[in-house]
PDB file of N, CA and C in Angstrom:
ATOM      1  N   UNK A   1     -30.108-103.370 144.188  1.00  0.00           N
ATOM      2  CA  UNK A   1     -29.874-102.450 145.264  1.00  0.00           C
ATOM      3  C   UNK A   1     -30.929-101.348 145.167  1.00  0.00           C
ATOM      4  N   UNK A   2     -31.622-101.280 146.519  1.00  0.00           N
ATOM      5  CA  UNK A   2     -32.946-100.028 146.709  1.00  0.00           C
ATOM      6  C   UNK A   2     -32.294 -98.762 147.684  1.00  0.00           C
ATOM      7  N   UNK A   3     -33.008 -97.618 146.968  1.00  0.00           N
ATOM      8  CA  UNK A   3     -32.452 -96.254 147.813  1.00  0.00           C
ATOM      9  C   UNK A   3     -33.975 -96.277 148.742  1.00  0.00           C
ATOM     10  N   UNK A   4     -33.704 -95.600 149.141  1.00  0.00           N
ATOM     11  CA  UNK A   4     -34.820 -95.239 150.506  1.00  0.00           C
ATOM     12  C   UNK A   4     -36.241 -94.868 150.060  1.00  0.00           C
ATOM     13  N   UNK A   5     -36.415 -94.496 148.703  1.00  0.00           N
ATOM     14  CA  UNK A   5     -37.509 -94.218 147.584  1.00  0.00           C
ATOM     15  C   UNK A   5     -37.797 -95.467 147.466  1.00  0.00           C
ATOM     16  N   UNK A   6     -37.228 -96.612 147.319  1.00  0.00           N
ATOM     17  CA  UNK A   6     -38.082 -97.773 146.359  1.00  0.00           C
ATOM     18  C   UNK A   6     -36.571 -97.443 145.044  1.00  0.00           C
ATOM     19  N   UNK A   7     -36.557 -96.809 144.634  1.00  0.00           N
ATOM     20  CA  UNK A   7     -35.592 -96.384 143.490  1.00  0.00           C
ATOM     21  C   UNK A   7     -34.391 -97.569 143.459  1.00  0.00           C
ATOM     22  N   UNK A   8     -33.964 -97.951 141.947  1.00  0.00           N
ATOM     23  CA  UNK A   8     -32.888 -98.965 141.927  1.00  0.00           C
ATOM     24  C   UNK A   8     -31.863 -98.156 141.953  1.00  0.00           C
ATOM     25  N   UNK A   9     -30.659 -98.355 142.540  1.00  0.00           N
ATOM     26  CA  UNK A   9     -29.670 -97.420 142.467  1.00  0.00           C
ATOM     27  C   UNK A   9     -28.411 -98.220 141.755  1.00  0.00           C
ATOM     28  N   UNK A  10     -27.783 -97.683 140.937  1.00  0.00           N
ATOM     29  CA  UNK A  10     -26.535 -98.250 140.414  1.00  0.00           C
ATOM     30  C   UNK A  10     -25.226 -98.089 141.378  1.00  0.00           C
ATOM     31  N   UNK A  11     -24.208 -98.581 141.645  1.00  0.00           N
ATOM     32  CA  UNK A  11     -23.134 -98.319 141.657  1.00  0.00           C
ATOM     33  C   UNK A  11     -21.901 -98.139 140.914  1.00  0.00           C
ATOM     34  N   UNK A  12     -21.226 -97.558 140.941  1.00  0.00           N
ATOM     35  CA  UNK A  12     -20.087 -97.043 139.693  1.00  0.00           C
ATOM     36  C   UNK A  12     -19.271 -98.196 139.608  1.00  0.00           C
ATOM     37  N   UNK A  13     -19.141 -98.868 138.265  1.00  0.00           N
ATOM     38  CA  UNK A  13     -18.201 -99.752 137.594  1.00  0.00           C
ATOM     39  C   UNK A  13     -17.431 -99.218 136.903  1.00  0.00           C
ATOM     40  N   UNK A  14     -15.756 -99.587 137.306  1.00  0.00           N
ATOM     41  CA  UNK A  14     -14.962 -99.496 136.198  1.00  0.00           C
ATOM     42  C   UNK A  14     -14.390-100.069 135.826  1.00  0.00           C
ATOM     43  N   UNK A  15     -13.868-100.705 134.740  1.00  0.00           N
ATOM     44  CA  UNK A  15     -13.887-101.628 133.789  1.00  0.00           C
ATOM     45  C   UNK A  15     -12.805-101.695 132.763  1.00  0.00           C
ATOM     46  N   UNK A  16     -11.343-101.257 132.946  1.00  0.00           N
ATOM     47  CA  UNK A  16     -10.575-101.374 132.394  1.00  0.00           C
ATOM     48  C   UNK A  16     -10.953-101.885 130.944  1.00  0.00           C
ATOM     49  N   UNK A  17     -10.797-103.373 131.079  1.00  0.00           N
ATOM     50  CA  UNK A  17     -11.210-103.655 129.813  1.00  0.00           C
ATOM     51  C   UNK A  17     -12.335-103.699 129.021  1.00  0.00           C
ATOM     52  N   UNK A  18     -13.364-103.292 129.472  1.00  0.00           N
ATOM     53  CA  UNK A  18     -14.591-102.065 128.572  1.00  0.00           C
ATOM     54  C   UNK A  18     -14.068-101.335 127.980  1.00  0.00           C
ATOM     55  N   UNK A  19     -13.183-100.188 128.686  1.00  0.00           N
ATOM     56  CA  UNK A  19     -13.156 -99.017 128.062  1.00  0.00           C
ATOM     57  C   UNK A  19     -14.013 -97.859 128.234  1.00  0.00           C
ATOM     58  N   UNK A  20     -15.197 -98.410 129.600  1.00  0.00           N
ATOM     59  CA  UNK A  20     -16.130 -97.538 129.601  1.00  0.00           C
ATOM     60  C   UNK A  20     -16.683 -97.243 131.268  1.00  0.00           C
ATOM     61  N   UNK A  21     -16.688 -96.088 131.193  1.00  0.00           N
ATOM     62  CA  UNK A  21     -17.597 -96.233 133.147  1.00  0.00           C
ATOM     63  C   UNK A  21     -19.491 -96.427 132.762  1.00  0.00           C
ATOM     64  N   UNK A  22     -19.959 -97.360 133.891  1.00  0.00           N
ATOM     65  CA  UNK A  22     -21.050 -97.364 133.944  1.00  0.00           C
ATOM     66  C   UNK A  22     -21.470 -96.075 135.130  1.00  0.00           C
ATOM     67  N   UNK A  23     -22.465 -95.589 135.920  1.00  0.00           N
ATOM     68  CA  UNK A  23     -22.892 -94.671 136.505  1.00  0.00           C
ATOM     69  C   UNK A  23     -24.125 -94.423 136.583  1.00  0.00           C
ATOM     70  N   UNK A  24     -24.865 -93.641 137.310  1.00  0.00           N
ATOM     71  CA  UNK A  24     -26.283 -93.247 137.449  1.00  0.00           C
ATOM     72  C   UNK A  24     -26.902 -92.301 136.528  1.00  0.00           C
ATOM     73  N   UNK A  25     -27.583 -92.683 135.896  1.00  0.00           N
ATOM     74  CA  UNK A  25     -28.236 -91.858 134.378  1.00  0.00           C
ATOM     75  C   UNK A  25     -29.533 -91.011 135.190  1.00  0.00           C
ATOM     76  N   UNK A  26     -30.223 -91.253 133.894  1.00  0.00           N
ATOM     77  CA  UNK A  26     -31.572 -90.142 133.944  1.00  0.00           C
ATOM     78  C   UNK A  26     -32.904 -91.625 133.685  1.00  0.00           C
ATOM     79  N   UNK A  27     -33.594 -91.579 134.270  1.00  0.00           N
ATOM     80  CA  UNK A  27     -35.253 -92.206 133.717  1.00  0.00           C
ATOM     81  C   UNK A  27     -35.662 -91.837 133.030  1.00  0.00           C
ATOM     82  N   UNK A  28     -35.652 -90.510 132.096  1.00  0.00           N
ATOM     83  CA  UNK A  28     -36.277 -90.442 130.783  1.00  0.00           C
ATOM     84  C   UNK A  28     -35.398 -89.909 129.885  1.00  0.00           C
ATOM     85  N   UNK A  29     -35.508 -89.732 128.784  1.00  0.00           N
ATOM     86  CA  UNK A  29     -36.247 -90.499 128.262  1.00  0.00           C
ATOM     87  C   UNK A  29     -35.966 -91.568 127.753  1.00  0.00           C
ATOM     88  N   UNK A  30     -37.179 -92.612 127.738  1.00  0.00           N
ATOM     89  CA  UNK A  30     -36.770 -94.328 128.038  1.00  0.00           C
ATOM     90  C   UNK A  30     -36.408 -94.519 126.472  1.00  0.00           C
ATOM     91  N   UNK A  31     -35.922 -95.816 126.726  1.00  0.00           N
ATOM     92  CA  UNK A  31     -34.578 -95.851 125.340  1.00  0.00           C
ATOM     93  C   UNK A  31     -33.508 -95.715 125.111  1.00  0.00           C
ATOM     94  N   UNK A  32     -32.297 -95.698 124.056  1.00  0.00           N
ATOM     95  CA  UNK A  32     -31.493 -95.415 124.515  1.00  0.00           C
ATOM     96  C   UNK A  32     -31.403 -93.534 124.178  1.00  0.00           C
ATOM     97  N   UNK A  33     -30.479 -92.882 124.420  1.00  0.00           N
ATOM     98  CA  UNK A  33     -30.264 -91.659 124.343  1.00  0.00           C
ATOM     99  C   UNK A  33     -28.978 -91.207 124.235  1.00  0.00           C
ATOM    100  N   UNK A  34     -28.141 -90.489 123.093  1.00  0.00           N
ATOM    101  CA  UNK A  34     -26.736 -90.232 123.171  1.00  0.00           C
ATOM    102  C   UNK A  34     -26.681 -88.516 124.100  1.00  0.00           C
ATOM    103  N   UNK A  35     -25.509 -88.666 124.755  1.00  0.00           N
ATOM    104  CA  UNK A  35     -26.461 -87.438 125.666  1.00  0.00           C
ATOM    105  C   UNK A  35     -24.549 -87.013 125.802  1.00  0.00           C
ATOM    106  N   UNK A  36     -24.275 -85.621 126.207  1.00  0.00           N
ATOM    107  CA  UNK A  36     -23.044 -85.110 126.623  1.00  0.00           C
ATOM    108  C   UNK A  36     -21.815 -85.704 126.829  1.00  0.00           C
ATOM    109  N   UNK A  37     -22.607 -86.911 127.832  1.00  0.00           N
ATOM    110  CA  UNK A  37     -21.109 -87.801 128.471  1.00  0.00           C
ATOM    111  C   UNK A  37     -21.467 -89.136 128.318  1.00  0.00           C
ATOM    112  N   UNK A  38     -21.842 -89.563 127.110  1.00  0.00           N
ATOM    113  CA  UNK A  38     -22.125 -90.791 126.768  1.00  0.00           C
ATOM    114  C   UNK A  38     -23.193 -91.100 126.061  1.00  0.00           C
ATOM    115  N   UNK A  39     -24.322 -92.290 126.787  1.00  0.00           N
ATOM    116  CA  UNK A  39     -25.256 -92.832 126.420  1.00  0.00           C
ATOM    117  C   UNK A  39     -26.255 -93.158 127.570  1.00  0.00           C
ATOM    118  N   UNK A  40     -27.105 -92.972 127.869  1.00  0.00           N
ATOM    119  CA  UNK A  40     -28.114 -93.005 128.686  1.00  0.00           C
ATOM    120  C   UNK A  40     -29.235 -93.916 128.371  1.00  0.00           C
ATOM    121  N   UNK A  41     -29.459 -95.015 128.732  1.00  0.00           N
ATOM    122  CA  UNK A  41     -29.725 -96.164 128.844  1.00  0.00           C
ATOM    123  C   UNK A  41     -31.369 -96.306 130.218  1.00  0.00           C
ATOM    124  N   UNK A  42     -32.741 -96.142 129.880  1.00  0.00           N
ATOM    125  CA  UNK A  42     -33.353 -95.725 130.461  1.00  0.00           C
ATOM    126  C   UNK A  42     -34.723 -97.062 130.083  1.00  0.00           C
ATOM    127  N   UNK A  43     -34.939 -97.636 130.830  1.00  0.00           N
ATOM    128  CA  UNK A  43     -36.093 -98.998 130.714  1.00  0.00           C
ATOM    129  C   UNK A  43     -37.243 -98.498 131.515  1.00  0.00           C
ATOM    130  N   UNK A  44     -38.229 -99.961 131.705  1.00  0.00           N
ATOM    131  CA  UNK A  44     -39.518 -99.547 132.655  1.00  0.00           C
ATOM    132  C   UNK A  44     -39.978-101.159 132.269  1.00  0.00           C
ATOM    133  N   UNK A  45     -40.060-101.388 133.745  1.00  0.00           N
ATOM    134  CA  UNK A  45     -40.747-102.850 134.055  1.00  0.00           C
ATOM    135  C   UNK A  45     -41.565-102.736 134.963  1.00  0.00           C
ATOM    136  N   UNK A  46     -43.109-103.240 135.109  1.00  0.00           N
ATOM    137  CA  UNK A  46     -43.971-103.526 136.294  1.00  0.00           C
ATOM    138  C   UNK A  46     -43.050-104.728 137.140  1.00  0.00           C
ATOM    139  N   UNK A  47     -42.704-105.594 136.595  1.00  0.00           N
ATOM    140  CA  UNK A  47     -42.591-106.860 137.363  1.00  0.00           C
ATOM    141  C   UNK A  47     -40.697-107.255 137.176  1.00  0.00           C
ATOM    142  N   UNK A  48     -40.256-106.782 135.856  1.00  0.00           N
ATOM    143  CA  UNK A  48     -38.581-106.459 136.733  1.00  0.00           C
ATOM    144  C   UNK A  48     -38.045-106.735 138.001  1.00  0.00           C
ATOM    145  N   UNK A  49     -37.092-108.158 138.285  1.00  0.00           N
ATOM    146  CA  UNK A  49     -36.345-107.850 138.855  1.00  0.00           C
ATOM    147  C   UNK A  49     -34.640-107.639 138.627  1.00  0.00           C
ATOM    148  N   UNK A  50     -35.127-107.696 137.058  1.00  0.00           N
ATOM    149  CA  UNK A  50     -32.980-107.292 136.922  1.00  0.00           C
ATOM    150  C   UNK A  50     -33.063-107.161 135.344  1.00  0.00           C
ATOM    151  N   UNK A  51     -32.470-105.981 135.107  1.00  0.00           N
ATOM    152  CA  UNK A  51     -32.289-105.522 133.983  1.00  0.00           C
ATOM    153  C   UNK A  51     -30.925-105.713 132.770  1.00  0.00           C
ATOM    154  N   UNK A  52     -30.285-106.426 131.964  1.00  0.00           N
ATOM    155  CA  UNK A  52     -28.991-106.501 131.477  1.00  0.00           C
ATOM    156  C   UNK A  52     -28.859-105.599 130.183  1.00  0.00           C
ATOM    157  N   UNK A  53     -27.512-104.915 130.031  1.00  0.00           N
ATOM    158  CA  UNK A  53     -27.299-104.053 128.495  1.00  0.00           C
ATOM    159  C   UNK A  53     -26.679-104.644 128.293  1.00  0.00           C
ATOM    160  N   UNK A  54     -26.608-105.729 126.787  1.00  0.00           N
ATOM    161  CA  UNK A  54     -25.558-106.328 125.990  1.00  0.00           C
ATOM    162  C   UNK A  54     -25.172-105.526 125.257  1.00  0.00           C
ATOM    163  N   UNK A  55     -23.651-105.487 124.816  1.00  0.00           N
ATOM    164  CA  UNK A  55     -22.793-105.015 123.710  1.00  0.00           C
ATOM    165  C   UNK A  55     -22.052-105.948 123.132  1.00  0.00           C
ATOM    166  N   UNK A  56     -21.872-105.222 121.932  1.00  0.00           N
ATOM    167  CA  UNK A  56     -21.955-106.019 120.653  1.00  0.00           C
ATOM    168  C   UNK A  56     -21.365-105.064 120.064  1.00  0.00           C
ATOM    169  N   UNK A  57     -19.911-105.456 118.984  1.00  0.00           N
ATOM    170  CA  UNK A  57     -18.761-104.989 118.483  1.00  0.00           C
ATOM    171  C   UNK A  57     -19.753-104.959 117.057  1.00  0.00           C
ATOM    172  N   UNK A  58     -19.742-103.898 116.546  1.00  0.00           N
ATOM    173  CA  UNK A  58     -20.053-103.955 114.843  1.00  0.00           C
ATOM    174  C   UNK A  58     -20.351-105.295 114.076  1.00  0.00           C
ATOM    175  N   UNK A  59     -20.651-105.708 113.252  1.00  0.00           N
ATOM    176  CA  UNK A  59     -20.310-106.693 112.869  1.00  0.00           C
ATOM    177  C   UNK A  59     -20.352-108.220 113.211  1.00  0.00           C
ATOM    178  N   UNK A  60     -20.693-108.065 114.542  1.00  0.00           N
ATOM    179  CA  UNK A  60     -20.405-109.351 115.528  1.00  0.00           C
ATOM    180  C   UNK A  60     -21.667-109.741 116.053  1.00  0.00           C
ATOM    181  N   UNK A  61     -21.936-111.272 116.125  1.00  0.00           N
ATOM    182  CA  UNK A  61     -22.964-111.842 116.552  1.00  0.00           C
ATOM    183  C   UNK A  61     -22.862-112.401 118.204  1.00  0.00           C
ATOM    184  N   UNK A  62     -21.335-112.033 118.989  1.00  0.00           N
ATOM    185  CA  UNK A  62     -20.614-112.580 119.991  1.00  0.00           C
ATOM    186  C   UNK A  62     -21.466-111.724 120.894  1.00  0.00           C
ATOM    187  N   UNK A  63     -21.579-111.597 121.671  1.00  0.00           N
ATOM    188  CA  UNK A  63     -21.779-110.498 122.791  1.00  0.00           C
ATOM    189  C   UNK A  63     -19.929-110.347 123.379  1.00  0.00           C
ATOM    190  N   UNK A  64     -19.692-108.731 123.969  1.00  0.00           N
ATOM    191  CA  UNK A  64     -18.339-108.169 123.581  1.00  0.00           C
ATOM    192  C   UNK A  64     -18.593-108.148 125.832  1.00  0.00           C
ATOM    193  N   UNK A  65     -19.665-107.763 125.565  1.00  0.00           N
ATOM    194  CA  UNK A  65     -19.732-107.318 127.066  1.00  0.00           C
ATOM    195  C   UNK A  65     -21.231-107.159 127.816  1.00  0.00           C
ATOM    196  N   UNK A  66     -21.487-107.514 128.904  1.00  0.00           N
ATOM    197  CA  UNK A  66     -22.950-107.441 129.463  1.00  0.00           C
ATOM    198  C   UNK A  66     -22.476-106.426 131.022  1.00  0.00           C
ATOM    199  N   UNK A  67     -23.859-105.519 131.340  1.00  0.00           N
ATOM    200  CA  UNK A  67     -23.600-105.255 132.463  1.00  0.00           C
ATOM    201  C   UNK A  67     -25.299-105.591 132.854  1.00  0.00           C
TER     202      UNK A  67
END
C-alpha cells in the first residue's frame, strides 16, 4: 500500500494472539530500535517489493509469528 508520496504505508494490526499492535514507526534509524512504546523496526531496499519481521520465542528455532 502507497501514500500519495510514493511512501509505503502500514495499516494497524491487531492481533490478539500476538500480544502485540503493529503501527506506523519512524525510517530512521534503520535497524531495529527499542524506543518508548515498543520497537521500531526501520529497513531500506532499492528494489523491495515486500518486507517480512519474523519472531521467534527465546530459545526456539520455530518462527512464533511473521508480519
Amino acid at each position: 500500500m502507497r501514500d500519495k508520496a510514493g511512501g509505503m504505508r502500514m495499516r494497524l494490526i491487531r492481533n490478539k494472539d500476538a500480544g502485540f499492535t503493529v503501527k506506523t514507526g519512524s525510517p530512521l534509524p534503520l535497524g531495529a530500535e527499542v524506543c518508548a512504546d515498543g520497537i521500531n523496526f526501520a529497513v531500506v531496499s532499492a528494489g523491495a517489493t515486500a518486507v517480512s519481521i519474523v519472531f521467534f520465542l527465546s530459545g526456539e528455532h520455530k518462527a512464533c509469528y511473521e508480519i
